[in-house]
Protein backbone atom coordinates (compact mmCIF):
# COMPACT_ATOMS: atom_id res chain seq x y z
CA UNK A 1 6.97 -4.29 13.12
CA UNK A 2 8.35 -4.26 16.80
CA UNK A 3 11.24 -6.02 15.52
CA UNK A 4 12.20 -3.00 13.52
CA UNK A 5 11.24 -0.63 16.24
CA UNK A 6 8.23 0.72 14.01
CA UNK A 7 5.39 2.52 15.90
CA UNK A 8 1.70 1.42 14.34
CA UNK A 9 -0.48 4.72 14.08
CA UNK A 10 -3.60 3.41 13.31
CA UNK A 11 -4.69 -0.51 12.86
CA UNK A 12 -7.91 -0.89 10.76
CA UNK A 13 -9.14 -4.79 11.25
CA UNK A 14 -9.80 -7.02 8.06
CA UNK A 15 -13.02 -7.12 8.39
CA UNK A 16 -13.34 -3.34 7.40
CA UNK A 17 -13.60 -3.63 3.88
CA UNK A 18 -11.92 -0.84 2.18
CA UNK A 19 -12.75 0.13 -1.39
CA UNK A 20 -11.66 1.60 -4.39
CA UNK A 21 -12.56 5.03 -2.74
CA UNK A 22 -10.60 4.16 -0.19
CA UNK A 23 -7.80 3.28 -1.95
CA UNK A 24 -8.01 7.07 -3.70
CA UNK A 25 -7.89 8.58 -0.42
CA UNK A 26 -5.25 7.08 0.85
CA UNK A 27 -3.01 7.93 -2.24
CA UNK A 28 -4.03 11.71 -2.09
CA UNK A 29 -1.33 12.36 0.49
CA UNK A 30 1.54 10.35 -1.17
CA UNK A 31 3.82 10.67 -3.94
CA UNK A 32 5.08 6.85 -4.57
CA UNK A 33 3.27 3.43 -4.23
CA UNK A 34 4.32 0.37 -4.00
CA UNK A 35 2.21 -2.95 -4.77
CA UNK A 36 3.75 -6.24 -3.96
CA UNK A 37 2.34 -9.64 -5.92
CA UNK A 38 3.81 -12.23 -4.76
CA UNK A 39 6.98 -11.78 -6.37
CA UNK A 40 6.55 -9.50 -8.42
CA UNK A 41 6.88 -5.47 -7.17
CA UNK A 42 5.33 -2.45 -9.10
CA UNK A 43 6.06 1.31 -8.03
CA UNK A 44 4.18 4.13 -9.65
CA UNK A 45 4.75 7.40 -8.91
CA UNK A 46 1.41 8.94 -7.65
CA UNK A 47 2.94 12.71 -6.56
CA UNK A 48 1.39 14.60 -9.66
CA UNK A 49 -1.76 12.12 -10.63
CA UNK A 50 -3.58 8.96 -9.52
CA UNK A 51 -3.74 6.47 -12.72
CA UNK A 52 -6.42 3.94 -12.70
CA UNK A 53 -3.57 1.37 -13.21
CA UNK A 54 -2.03 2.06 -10.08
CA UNK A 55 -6.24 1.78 -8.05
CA UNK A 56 -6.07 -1.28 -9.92
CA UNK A 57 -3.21 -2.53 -8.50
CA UNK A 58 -4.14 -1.88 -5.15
CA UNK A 59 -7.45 -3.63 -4.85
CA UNK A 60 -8.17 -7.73 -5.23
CA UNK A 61 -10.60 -9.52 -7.15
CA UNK A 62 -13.06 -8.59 -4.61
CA UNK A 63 -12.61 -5.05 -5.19
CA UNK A 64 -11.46 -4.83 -1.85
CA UNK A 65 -7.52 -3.27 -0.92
CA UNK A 66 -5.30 -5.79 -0.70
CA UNK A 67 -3.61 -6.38 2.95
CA UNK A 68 -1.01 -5.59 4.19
CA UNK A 69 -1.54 -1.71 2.86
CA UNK A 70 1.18 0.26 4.73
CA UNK A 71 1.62 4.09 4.68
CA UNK A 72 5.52 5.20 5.44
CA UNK A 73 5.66 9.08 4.97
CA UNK A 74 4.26 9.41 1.47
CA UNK A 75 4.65 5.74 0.66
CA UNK A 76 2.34 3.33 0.35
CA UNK A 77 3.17 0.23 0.30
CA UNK A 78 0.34 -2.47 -0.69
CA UNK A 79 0.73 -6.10 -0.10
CA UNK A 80 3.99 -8.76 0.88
CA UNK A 81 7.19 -9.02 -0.69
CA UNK A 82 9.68 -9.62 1.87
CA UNK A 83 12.47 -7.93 -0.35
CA UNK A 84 10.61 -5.08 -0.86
CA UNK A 85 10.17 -4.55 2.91
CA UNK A 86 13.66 -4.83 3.35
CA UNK A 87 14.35 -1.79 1.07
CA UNK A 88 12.31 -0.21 3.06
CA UNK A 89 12.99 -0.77 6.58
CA UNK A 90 16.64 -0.99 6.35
């Protein structure tokens, strides 16, 4: 993140588990998420309703959220895809 002269806010360790709860909470305040997969990246617009589909997306088999889980304004971005990040940082 120093690299693209980003200031962290607030770290929260791996070994806080966050749930699907969480998750919820953390989408109130945005209006677009984005889940990376691998290679495969999934937006959903979350500004007028949270779908279960896009909770899903967020969390791992473990029910857990997925890391990394980055908030940028009212984005959320949830896991790696180095494209993606691009986008997003340019």
């Amino acid at each position: 993140m120093a690299a693209n002269k980003i200031d962290i806010k607030e770290e929260v360790r791996a070994s806080q588990k966050l749930n699907e709860a969480d998750a919820k909470k953390i989408l109130k305040a945005a209006n677009k998420l984005i889940v990376a997969k691998g290679k495969k990246v999934s937006e959903f617009s979350v500004a007028v309703n949270i779908k279960t589909d896009a909770i899903e997306a967020m969390l791992g088999p473990t029910g857990n959220l997925r890391a990394p889980t980055l908030v940028i304004g009212k984005t959320v971005v949830v896991g790696f895809n180095e494209e993606a990040y691009k986008k997003l940082f340019k």
